[in-house]
Protein backbone atom coordinates (compact mmCIF):
# COMPACT_ATOMS: atom_id res chain seq x y z
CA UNK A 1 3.94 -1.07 1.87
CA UNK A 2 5.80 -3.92 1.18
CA UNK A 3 2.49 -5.67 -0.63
CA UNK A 4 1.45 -2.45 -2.52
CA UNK A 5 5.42 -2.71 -3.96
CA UNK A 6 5.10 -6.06 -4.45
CA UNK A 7 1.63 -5.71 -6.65
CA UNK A 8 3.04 -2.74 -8.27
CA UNK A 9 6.63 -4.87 -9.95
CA UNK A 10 4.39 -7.34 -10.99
CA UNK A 11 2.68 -4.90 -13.44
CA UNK A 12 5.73 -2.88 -14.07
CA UNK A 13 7.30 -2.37 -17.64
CA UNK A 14 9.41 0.16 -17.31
CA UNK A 15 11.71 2.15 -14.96
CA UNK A 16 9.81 3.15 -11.25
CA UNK A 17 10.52 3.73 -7.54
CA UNK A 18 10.26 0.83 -5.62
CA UNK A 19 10.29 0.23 -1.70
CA UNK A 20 13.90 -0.92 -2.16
CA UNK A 21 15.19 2.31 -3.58
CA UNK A 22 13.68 4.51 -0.73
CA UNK A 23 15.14 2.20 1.93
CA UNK A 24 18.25 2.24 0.06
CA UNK A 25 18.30 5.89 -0.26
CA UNK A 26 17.95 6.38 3.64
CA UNK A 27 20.69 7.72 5.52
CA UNK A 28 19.43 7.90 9.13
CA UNK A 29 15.91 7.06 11.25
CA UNK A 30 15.13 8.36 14.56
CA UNK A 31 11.88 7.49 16.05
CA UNK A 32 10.99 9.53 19.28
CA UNK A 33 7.53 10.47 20.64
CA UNK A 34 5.41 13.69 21.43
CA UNK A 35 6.07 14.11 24.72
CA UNK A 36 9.97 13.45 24.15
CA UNK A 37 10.60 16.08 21.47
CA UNK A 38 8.41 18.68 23.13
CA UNK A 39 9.03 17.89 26.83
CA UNK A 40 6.33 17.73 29.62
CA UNK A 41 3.90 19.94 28.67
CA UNK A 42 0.91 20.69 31.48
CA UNK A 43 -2.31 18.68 30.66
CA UNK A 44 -1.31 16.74 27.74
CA UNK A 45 -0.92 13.34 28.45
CA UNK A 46 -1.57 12.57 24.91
CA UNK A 47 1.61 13.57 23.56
CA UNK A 48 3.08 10.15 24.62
CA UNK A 49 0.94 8.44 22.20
CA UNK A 50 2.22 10.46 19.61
CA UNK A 51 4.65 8.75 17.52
CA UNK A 52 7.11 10.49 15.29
CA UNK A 53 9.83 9.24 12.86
CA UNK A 54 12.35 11.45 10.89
CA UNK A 55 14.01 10.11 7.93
CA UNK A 56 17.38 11.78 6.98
CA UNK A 57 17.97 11.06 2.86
CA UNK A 58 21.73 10.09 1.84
CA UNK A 59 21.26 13.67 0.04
CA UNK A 60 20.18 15.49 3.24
CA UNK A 61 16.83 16.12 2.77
CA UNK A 62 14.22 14.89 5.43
CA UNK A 63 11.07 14.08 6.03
CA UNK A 64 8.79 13.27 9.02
CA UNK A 65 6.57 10.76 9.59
CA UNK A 66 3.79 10.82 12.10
CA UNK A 67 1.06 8.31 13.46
CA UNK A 68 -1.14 9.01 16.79
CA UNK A 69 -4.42 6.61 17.99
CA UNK A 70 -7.85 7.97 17.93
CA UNK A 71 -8.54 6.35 21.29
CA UNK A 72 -5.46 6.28 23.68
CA UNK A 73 -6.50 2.68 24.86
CA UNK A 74 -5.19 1.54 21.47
CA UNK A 75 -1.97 3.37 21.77
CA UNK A 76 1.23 0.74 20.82
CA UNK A 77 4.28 2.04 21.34
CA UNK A 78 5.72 -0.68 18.60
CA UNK A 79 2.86 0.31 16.27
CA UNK A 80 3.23 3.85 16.76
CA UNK A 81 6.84 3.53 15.00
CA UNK A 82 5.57 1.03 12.20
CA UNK A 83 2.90 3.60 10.84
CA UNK A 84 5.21 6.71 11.52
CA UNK A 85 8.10 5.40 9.23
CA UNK A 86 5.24 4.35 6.73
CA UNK A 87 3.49 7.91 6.87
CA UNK A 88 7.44 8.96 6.33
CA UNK A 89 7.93 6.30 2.99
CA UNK A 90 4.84 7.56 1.70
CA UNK A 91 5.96 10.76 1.40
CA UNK A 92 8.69 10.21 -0.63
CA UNK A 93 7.06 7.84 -2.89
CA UNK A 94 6.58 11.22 -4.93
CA UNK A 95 9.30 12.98 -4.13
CA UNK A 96 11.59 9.89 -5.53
CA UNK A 97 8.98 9.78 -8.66
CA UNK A 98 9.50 13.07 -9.42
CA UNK A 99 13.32 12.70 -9.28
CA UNK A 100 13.14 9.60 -11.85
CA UNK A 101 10.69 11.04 -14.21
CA UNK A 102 13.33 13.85 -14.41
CA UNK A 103 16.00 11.82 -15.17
CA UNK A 104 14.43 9.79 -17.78
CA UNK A 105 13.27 13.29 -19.61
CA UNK A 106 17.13 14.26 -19.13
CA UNK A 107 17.87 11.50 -21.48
């Protein structure tokens, strides 16, 4: 994300969201797992690999991010939470967008 953002300032001649303003705009992040959230649940193992970040906006609103491997050898716990909270960034990208395009129509 943060070389996409990068790429995307270089180029960038007028007002747009950048990585900055979404991590700025974040009130809260809880990263938890499958299995955690759901409890135990009989013959599903994988649910541990599951990796799940929430995102709670200053404004309330929240999104979820979510990232599981295809093969469970290649389950990382620490990687798990990287490409949850990305899945979650990447879905505000628009929602953020939106929000400034509106505002610079309002004026």
């Amino acid at each position: 994300l943060q070389v996409t953002d990068k790429e995307s300032a270089a180029v960038a001649t007028a007002p747009r969201v950048s990585l900055a303003d979404i991590e700025a705009a974040i009130a809260a992040r809880y990263d938890t797992t499958g299995a955690f959230a759901i409890g135990t649940a009989p013959g599903m193992p994988c649910l541990a690999q599951l990796s799940i970040c929430i995102l709670v906006m200053k404004n309330g609103f929240m999104v979820i991010g979510k990232s599981a491997p295809a093969s469970p050898e290649n389950f990382s716990a620490e990687l798990g939470r990287k490409f949850a909270y990305e899945d979650a960034v990447r879905q505000l990208w628009p929602l953020m967008g939106f929000a400034l395009r509106d505002r610079l129509a309002a004026q």
